[in-house]
PDB file of N, CA and C in Angstrom:
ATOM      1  N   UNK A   1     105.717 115.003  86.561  1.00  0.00           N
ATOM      2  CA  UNK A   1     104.610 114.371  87.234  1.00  0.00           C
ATOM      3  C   UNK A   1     104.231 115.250  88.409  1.00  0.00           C
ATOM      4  N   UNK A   2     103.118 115.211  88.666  1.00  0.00           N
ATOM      5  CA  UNK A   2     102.139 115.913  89.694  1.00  0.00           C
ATOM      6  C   UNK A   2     101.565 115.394  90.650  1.00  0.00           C
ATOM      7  N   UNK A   3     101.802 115.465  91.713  1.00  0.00           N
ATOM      8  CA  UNK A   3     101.409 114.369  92.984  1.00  0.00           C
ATOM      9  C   UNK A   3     100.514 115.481  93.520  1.00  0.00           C
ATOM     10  N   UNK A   4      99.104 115.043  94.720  1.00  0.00           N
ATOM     11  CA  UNK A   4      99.322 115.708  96.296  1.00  0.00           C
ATOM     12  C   UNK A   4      99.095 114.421  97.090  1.00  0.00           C
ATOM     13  N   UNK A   5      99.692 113.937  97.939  1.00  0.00           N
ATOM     14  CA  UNK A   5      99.629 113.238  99.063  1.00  0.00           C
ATOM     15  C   UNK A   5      98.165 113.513  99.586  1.00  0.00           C
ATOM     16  N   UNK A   6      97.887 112.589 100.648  1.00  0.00           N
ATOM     17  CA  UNK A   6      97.015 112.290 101.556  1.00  0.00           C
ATOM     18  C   UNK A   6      97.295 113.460 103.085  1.00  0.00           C
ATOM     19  N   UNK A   7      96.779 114.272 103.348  1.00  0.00           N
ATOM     20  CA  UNK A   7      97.002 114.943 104.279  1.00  0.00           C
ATOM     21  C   UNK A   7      97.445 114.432 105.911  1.00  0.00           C
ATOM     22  N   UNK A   8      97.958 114.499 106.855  1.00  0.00           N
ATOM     23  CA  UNK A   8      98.241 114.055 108.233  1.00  0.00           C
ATOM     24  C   UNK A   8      97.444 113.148 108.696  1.00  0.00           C
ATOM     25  N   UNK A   9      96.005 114.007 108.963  1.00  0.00           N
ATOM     26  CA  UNK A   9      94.785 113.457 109.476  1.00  0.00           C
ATOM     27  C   UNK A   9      93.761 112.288 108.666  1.00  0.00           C
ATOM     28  N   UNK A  10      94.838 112.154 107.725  1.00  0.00           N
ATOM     29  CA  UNK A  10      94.470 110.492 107.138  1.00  0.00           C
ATOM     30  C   UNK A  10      94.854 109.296 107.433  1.00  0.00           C
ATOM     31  N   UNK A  11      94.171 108.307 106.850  1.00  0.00           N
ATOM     32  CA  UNK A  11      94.719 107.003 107.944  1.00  0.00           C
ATOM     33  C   UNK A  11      95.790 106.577 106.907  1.00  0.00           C
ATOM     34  N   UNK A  12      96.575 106.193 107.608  1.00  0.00           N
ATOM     35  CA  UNK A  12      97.867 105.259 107.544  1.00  0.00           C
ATOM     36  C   UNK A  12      97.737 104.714 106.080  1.00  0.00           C
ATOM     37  N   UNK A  13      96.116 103.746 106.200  1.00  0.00           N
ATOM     38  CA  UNK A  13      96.116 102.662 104.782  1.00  0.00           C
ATOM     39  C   UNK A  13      95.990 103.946 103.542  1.00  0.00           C
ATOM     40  N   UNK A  14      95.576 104.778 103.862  1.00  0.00           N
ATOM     41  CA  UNK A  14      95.434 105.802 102.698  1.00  0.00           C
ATOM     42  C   UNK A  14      96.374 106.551 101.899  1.00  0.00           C
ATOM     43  N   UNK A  15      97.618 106.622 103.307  1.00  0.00           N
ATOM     44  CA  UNK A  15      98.861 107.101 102.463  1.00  0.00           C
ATOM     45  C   UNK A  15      99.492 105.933 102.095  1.00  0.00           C
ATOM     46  N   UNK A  16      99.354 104.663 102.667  1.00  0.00           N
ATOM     47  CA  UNK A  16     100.060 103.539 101.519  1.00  0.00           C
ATOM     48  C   UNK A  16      99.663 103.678 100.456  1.00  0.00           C
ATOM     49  N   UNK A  17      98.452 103.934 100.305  1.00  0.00           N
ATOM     50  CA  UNK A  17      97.879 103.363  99.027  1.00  0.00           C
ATOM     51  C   UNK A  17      98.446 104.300  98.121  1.00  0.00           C
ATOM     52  N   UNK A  18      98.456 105.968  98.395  1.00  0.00           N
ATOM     53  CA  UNK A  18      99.018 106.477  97.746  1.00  0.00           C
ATOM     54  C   UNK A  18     100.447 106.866  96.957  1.00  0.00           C
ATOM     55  N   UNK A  19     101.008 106.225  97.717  1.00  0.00           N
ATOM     56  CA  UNK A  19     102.787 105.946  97.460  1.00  0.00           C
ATOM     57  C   UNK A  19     102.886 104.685  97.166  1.00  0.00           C
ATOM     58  N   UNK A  20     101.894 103.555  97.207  1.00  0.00           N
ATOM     59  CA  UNK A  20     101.754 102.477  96.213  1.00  0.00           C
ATOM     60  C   UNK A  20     101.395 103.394  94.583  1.00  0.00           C
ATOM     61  N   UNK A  21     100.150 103.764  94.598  1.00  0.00           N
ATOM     62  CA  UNK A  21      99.900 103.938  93.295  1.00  0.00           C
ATOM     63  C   UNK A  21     101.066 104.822  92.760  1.00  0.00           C
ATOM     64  N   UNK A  22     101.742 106.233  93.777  1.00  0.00           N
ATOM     65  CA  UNK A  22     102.503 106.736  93.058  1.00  0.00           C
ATOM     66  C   UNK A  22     103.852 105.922  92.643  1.00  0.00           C
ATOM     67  N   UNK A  23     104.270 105.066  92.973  1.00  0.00           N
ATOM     68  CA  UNK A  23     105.386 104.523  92.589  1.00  0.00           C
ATOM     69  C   UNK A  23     104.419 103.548  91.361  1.00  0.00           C
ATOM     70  N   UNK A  24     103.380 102.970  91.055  1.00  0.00           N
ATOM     71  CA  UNK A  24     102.796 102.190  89.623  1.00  0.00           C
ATOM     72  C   UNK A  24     103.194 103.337  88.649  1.00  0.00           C
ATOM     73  N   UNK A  25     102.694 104.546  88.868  1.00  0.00           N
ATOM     74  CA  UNK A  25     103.119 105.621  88.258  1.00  0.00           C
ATOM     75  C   UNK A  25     104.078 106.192  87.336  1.00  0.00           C
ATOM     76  N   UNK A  26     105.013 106.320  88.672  1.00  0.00           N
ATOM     77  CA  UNK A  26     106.102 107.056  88.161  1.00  0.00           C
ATOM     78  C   UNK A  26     106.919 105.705  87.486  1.00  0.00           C
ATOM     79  N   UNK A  27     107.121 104.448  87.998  1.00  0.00           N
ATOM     80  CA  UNK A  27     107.761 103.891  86.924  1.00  0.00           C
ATOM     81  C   UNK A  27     107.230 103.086  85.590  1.00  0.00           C
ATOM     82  N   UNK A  28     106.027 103.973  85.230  1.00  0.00           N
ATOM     83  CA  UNK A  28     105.815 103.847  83.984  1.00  0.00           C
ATOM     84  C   UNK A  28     106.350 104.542  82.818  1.00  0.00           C
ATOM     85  N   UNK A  29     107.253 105.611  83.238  1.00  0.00           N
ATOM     86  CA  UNK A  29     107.351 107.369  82.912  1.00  0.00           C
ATOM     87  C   UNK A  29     108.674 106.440  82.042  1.00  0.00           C
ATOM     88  N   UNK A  30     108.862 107.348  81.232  1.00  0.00           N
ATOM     89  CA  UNK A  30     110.207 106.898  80.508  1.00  0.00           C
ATOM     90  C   UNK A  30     111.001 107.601  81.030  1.00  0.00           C
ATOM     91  N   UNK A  31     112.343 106.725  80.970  1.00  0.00           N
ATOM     92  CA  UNK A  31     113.993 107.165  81.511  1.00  0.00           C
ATOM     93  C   UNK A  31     114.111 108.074  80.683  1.00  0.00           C
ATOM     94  N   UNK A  32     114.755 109.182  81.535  1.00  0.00           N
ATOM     95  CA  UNK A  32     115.676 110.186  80.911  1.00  0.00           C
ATOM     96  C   UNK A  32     116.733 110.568  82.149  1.00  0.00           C
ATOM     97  N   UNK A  33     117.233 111.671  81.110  1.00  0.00           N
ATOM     98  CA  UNK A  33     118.250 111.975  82.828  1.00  0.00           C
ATOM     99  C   UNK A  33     118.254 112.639  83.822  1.00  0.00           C
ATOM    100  N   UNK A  34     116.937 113.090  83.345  1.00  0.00           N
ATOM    101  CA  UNK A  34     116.391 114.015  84.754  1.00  0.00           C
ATOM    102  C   UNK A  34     114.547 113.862  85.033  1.00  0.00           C
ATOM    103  N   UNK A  35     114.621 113.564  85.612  1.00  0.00           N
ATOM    104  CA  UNK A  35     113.078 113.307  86.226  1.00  0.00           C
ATOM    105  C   UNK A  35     112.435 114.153  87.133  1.00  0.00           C
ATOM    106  N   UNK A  36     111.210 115.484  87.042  1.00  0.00           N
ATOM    107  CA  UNK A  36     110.920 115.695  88.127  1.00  0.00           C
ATOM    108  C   UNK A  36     109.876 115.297  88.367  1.00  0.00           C
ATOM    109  N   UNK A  37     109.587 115.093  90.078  1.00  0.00           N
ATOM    110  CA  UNK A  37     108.088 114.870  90.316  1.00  0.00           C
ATOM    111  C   UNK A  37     108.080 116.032  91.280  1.00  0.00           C
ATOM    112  N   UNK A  38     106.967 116.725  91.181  1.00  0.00           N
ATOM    113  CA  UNK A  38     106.535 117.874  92.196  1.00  0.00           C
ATOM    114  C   UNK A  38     104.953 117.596  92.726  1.00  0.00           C
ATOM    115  N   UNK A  39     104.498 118.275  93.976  1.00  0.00           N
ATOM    116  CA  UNK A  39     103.214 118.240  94.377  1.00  0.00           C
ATOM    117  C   UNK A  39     103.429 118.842  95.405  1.00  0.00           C
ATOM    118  N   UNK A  40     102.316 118.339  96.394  1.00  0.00           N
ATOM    119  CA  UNK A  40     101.981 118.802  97.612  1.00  0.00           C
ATOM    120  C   UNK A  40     102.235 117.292  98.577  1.00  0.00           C
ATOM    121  N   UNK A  41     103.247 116.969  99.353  1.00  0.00           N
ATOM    122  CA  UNK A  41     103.549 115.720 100.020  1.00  0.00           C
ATOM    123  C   UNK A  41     103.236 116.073 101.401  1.00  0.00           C
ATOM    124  N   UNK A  42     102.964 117.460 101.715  1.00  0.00           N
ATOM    125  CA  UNK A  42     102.505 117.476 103.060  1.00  0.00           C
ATOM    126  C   UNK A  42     103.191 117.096 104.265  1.00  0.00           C
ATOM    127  N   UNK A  43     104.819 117.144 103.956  1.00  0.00           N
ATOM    128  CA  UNK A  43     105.366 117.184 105.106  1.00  0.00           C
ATOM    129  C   UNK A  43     106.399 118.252 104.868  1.00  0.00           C
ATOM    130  N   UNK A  44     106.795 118.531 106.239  1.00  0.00           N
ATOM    131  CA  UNK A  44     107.512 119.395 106.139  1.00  0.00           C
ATOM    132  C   UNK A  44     109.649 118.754 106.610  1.00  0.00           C
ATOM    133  N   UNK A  45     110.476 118.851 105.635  1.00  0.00           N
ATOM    134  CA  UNK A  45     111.683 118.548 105.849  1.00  0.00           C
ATOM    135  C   UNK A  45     112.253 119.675 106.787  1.00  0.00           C
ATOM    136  N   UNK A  46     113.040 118.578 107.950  1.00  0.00           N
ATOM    137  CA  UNK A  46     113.656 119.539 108.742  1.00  0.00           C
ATOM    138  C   UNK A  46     115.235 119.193 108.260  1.00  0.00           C
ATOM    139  N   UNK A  47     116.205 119.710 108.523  1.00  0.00           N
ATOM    140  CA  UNK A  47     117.482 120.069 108.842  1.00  0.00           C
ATOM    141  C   UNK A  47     118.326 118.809 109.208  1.00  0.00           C
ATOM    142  N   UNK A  48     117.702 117.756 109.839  1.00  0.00           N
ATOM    143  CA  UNK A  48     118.606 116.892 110.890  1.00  0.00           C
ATOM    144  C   UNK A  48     119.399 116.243 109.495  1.00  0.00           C
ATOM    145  N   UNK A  49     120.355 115.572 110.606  1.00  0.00           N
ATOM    146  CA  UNK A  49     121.602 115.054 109.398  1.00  0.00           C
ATOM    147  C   UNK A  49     120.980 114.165 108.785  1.00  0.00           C
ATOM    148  N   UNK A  50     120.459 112.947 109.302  1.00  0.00           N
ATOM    149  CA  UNK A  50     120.099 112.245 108.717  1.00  0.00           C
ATOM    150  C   UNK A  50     118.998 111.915 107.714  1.00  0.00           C
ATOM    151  N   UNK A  51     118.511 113.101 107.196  1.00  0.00           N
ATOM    152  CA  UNK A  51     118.383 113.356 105.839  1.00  0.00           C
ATOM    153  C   UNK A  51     118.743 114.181 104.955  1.00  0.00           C
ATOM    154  N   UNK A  52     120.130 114.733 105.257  1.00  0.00           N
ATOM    155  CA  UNK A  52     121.360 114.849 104.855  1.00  0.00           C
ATOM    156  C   UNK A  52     121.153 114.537 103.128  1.00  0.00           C
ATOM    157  N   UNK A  53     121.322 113.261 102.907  1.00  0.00           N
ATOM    158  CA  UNK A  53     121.743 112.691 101.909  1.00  0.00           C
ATOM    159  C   UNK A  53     120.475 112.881 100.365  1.00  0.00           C
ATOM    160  N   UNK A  54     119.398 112.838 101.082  1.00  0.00           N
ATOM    161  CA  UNK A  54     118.290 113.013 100.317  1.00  0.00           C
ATOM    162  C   UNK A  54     117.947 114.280 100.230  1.00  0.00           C
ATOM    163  N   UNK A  55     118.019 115.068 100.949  1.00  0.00           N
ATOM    164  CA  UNK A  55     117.401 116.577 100.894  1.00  0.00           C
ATOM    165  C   UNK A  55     118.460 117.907 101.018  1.00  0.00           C
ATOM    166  N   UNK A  56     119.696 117.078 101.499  1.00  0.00           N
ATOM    167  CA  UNK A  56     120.686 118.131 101.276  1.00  0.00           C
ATOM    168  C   UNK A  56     120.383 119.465 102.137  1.00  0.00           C
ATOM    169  N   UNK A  57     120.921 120.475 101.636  1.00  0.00           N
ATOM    170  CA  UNK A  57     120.778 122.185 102.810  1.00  0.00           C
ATOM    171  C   UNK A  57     119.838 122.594 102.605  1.00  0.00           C
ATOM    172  N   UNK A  58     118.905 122.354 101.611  1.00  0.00           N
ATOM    173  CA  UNK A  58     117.956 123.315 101.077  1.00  0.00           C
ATOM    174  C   UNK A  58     116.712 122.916 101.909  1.00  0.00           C
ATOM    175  N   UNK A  59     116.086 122.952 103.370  1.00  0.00           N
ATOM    176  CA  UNK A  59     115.046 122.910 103.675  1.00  0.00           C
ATOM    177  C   UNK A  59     114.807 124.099 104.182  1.00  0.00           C
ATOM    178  N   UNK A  60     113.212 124.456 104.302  1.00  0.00           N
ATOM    179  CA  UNK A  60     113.017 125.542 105.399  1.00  0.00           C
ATOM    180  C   UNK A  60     112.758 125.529 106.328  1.00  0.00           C
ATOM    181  N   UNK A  61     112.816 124.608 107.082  1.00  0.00           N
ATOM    182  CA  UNK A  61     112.358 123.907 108.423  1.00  0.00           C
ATOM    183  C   UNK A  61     113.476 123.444 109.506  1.00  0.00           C
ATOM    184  N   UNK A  62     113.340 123.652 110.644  1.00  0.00           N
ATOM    185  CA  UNK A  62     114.058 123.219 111.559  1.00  0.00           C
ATOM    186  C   UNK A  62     113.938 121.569 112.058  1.00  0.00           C
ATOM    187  N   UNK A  63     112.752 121.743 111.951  1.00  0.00           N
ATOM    188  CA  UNK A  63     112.014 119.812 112.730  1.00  0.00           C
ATOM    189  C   UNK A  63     111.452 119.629 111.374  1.00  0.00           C
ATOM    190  N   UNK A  64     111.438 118.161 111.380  1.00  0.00           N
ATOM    191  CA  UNK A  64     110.821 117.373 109.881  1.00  0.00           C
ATOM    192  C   UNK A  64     109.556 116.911 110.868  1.00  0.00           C
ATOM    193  N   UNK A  65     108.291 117.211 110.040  1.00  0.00           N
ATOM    194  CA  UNK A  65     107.238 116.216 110.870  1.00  0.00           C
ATOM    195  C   UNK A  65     107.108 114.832 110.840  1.00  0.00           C
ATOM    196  N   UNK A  66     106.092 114.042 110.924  1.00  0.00           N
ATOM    197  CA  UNK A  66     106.076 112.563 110.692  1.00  0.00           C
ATOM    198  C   UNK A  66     105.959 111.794 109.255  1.00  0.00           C
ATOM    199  N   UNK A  67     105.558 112.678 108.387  1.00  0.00           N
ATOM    200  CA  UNK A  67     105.207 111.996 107.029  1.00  0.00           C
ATOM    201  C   UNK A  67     106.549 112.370 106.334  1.00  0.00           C
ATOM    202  N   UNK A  68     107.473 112.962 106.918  1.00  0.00           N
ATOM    203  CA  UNK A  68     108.879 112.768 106.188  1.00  0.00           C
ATOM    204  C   UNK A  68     109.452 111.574 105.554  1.00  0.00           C
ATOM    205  N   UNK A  69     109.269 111.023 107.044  1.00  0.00           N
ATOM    206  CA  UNK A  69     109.924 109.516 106.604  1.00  0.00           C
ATOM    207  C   UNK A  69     109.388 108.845 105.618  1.00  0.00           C
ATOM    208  N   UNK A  70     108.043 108.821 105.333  1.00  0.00           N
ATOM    209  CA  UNK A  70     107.446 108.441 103.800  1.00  0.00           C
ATOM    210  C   UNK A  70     107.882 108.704 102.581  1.00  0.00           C
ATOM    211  N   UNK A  71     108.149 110.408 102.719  1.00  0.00           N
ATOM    212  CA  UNK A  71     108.870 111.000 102.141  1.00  0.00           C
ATOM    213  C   UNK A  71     110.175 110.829 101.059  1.00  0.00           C
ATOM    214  N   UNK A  72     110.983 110.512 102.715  1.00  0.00           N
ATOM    215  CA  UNK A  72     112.384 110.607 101.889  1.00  0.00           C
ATOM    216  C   UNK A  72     112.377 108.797 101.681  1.00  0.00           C
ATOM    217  N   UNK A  73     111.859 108.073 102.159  1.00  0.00           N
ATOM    218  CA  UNK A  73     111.954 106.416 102.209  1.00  0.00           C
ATOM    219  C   UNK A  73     111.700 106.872 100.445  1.00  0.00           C
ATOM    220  N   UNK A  74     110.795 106.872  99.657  1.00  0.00           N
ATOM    221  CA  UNK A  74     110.086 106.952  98.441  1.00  0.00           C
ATOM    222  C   UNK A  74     111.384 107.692  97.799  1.00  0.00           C
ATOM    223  N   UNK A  75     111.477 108.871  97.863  1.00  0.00           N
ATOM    224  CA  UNK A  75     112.965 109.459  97.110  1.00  0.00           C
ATOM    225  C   UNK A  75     113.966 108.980  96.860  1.00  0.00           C
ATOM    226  N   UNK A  76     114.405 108.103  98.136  1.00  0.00           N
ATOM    227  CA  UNK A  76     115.531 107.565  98.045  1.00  0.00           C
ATOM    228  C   UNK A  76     115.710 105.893  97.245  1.00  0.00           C
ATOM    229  N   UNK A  77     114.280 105.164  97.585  1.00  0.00           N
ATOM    230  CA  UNK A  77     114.190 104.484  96.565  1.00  0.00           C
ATOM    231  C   UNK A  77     113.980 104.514  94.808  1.00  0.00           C
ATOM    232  N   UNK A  78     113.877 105.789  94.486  1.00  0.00           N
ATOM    233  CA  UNK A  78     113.573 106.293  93.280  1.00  0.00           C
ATOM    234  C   UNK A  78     114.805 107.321  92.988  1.00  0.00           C
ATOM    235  N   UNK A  79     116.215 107.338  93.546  1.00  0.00           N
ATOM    236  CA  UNK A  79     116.977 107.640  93.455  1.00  0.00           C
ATOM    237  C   UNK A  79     116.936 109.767  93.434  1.00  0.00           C
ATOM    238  N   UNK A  80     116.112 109.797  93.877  1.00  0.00           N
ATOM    239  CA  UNK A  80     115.396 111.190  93.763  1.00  0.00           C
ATOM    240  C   UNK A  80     116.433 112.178  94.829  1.00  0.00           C
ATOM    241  N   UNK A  81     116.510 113.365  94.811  1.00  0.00           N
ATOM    242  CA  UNK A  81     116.733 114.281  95.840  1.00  0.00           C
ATOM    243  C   UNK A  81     115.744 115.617  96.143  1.00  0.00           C
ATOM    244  N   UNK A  82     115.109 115.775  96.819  1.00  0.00           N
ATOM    245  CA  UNK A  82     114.656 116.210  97.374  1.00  0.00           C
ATOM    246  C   UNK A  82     114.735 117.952  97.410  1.00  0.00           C
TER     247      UNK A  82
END
């Protein structure tokens, strides 16, 4: 699956809507044992521990911006890593 998010300078209701529809989406997709979704989510993952668990070592970023938390909230409910 192929996402791009709603950019920064969008309002709030616009990226709900979009991580509403993307989750109608993606759990229409049939189970298997590996699922990817890729796009453009428009934030950038930083380093801090506490997304640790979802994104693991592999970021390129020092600071996570604000649409992270959308981010990893959505991953982690979709059992995803990052």
């Amino acid at each position: 699956m192929n996402a791009h998010a709603p950019s920064e300078e969008k309002s709030d209701d616009s990226k709900d809507n979009f991580y509403e529809k993307l989750e109608l989406v993606f759990d229409h997709f049939p189970k298997y044992h590996a699922t990817t979704l890729l796009g453009e989510f428009n934030g950038k993952l930083g380093i801090e521990n506490i997304f640790k668990p979802t994104i693991r070592n592999e970021s390129l970023h020092q600071d996570s911006n604000d649409k992270v938390v959308r981010i990893v909230k959505y991953a982690t409910s979709k059992y995803l890593v990052v």
